[in-house]
Protein backbone atom coordinates (compact mmCIF):
# COMPACT_ATOMS: atom_id res chain seq x y z
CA UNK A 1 108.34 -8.32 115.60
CA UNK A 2 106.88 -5.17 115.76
CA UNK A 3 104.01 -4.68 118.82
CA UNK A 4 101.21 -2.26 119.20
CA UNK A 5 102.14 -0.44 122.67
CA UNK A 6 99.45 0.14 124.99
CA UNK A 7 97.22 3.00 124.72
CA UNK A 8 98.15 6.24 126.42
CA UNK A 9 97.61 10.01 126.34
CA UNK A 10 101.35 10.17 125.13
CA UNK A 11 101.82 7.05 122.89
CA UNK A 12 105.04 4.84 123.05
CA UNK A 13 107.34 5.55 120.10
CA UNK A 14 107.12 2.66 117.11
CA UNK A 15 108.16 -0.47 118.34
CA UNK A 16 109.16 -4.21 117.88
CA UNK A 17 108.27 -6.16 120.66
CA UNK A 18 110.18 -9.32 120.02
CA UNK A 19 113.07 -8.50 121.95
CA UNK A 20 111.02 -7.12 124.61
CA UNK A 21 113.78 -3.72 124.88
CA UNK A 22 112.12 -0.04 125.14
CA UNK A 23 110.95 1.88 122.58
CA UNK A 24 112.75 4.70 122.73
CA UNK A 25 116.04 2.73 123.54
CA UNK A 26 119.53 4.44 122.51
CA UNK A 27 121.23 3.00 119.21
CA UNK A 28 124.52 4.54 117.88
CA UNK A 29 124.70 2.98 114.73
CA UNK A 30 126.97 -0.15 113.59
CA UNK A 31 128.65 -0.39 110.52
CA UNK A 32 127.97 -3.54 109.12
CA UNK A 33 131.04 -6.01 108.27
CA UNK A 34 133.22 -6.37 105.59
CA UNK A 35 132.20 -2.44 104.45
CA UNK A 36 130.15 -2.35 101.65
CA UNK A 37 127.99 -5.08 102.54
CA UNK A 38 124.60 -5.66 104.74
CA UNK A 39 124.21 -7.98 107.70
CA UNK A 40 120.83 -9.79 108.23
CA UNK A 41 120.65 -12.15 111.02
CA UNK A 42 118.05 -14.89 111.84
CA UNK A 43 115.82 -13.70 113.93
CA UNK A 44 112.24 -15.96 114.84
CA UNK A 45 109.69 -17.43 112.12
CA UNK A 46 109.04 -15.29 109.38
CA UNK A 47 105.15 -13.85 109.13
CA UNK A 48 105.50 -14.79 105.35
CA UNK A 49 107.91 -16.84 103.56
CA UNK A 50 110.92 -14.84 102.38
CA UNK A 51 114.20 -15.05 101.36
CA UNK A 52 116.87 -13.08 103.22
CA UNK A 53 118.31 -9.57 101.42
CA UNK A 54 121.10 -9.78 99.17
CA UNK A 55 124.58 -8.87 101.02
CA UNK A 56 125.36 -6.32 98.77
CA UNK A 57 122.73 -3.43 98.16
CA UNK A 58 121.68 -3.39 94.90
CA UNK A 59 120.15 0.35 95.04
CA UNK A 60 122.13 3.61 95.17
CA UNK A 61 121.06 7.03 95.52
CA UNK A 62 117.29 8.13 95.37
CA UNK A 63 114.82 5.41 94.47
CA UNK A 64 111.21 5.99 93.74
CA UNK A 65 108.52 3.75 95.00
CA UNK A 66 104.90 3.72 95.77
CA UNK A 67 103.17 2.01 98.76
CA UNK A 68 99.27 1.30 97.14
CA UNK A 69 96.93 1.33 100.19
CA UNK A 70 92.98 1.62 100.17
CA UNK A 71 93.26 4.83 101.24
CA UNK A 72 95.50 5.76 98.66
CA UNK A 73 98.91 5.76 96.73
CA UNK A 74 102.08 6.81 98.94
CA UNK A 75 104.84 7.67 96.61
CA UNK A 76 107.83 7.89 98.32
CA UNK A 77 111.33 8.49 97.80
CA UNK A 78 113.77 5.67 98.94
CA UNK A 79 117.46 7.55 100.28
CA UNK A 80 119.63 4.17 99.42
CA UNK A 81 122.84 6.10 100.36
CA UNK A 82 121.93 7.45 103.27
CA UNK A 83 120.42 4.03 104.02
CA UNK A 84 121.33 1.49 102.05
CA UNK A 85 120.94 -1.94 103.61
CA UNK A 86 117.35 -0.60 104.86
CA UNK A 87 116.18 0.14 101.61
CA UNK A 88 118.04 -2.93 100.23
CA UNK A 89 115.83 -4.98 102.58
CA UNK A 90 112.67 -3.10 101.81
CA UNK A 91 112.95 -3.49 98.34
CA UNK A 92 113.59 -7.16 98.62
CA UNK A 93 110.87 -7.84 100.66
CA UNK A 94 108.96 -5.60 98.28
CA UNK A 95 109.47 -7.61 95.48
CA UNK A 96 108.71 -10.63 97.00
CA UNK A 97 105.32 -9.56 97.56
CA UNK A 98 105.92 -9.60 101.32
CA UNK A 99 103.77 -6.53 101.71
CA UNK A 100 101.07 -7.24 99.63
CA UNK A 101 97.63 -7.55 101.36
CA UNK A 102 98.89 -6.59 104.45
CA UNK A 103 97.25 -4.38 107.45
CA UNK A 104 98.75 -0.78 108.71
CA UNK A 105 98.02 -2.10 112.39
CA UNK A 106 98.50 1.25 114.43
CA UNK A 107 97.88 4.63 114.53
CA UNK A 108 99.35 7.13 116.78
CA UNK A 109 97.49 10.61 117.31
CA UNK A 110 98.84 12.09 120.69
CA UNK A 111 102.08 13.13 121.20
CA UNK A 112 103.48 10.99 118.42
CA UNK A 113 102.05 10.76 114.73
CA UNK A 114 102.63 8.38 113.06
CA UNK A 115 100.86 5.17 110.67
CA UNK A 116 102.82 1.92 111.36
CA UNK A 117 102.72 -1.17 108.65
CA UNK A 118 104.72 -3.70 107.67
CA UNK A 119 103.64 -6.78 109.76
CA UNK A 120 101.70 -9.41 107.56
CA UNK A 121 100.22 -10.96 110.95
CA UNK A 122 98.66 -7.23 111.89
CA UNK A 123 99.21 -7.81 115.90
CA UNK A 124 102.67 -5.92 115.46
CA UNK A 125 104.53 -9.02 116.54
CA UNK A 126 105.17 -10.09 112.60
CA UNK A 127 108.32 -9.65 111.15
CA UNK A 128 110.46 -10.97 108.18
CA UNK A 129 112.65 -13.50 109.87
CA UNK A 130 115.72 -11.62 110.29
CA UNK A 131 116.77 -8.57 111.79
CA UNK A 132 119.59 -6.22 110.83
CA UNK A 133 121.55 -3.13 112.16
CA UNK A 134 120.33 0.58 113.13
CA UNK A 135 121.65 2.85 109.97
CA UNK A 136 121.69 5.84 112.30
CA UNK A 137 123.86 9.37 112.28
CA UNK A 138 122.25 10.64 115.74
CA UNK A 139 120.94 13.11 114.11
CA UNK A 140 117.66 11.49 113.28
CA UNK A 141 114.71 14.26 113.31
CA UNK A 142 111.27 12.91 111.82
CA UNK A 143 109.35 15.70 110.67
CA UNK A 144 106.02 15.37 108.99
CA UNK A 145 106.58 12.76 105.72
CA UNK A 146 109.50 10.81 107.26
CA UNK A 147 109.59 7.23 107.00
CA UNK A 148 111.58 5.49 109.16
CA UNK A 149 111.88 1.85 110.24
CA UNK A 150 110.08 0.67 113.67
CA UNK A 151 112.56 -1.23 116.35
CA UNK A 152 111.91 -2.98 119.50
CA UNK A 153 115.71 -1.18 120.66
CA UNK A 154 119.27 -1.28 118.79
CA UNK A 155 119.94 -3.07 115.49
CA UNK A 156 116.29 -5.25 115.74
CA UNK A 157 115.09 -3.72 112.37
CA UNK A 158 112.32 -5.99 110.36
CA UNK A 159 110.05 -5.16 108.16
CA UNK A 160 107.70 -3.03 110.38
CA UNK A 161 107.83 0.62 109.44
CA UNK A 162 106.23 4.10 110.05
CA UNK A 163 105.24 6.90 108.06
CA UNK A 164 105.11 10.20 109.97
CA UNK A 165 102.08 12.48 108.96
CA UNK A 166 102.68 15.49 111.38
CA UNK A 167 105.89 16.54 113.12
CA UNK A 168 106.73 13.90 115.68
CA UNK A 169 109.85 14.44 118.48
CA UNK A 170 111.46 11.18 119.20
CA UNK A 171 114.93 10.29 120.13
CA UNK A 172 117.21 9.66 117.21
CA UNK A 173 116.59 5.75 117.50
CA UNK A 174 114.69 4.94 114.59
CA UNK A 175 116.73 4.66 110.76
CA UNK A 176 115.31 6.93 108.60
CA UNK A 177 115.28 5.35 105.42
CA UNK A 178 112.91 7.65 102.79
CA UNK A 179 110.07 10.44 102.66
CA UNK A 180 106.81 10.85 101.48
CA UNK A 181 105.48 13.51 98.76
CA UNK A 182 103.13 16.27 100.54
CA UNK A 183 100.33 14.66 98.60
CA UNK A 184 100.82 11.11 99.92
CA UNK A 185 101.32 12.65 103.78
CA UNK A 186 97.70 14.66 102.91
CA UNK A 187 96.77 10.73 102.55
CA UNK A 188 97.98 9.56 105.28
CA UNK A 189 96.59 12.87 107.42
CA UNK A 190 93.23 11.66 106.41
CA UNK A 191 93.69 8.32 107.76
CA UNK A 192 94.34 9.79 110.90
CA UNK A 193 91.94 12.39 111.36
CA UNK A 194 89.39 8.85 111.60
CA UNK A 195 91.23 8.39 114.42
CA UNK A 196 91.54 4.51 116.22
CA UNK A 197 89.11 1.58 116.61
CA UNK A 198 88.81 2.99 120.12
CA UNK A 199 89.01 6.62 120.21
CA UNK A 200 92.36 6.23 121.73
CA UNK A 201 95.45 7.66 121.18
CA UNK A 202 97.19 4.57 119.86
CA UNK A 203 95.57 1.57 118.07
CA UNK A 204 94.23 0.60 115.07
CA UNK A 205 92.94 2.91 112.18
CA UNK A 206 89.04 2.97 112.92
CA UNK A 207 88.69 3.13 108.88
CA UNK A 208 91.57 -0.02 108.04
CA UNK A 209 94.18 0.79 106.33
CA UNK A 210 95.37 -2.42 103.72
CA UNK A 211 98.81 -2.26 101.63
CA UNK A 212 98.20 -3.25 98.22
CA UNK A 213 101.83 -4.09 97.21
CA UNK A 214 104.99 -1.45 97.16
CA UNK A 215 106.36 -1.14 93.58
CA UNK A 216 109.55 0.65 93.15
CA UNK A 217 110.36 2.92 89.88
């Protein structure tokens, strides 16, 4: 779902390229139907096998988890009310084991900072099989230890997301769905100050970047 844009001195904002829509596309966000419930629509072959999300989140308030990488444990802290069929899907796929041995397939260091992951594939065209809609307020700022899912334009969410390791501006398009500890964005920091396979301002971590498996709790 999710593609690495093309190099640049200003890097494209995270995207998904498998509807082909901009990356920094508007999205006003949707609420999803009957209230109190999640919507998660087919979308393409699934990178691994998964089943879809339960309907009805099964999180509420603030949930701890940790991403394990080899560079390091992220713990984060999941905001299920502010998002809750986002962090409803991420657990699910999380317990599934969907993210387990999978790459973190681009770095951003110009303009935009950010570590994206979530596609199994690692060509940031991978996603989860369905898609599901923007949880958004407008308001959306992504300072340094956001994480926020990536989109390829409204209500295309996967599975790819992005951690944010350095105040990033970007247009209040991408759900913002947890935050990272200042020691896990120190982590994350390091990754980047590697910088890409090519010395470029967007690609792939020159030192690669594996998830281990995201536990919650």
């Amino acid at each position: 779902m999710l593609a690495l844009a093309g190099c640049s001195t200003t890097p494209a904002a995270p995207t998904d390229a498998g509807s082909g829509a901009p990356s920094d596309a508007s999205a006003s966000a949707e609420p999803t139907t009957p209230a109190g419930t999640c919507v998660y629509g087919a979308a393409g072959p699934a990178a691994k096998d998964v089943t879809t999300p339960p309907a009805e989140p099964t999180a509420s308030g603030t949930v701890p988890a940790t991403i394990r990488t080899s560079a390091g444990d992220l713990a984060v802290s999941l905001d299920a009310d502010a998002a809750p069929c986002t962090v409803n899907s991420f657990l699910s796929l999380a317990q599934q084991g969907y993210f387990d041995e999978t790459p973190c397939h681009r770095l951003t260091t110009s303009g935009i900072f950010v570590l994206q992951c979530g596609d199994p594939t690692g060509t940031g065209t991978g996603g989860p099989g369905y898609e599901f809609p923007d949880e958004l307020t407008g308001s959306e700022t992504y300072p340094a230890g956001t994480l926020a899912m990536a989109n390829a334009g409204p209500d295309t969410n996967g599975s790819q997301f992005f951690v944010v390791y350095a105040d990033t501006q970007l247009a209040p398009s991408y759900t913002v769905f947890g935050s990272l500890d200042a020691a896990s964005v120190e982590v994350v920091k390091a990754i980047a100050a590697k910088g890409t396979d090519t010395g470029a301002g967007d690609g792939k971590p020159k030192e690669p970047v594996t998830i281990a498996g995201v536990t919650a709790g």
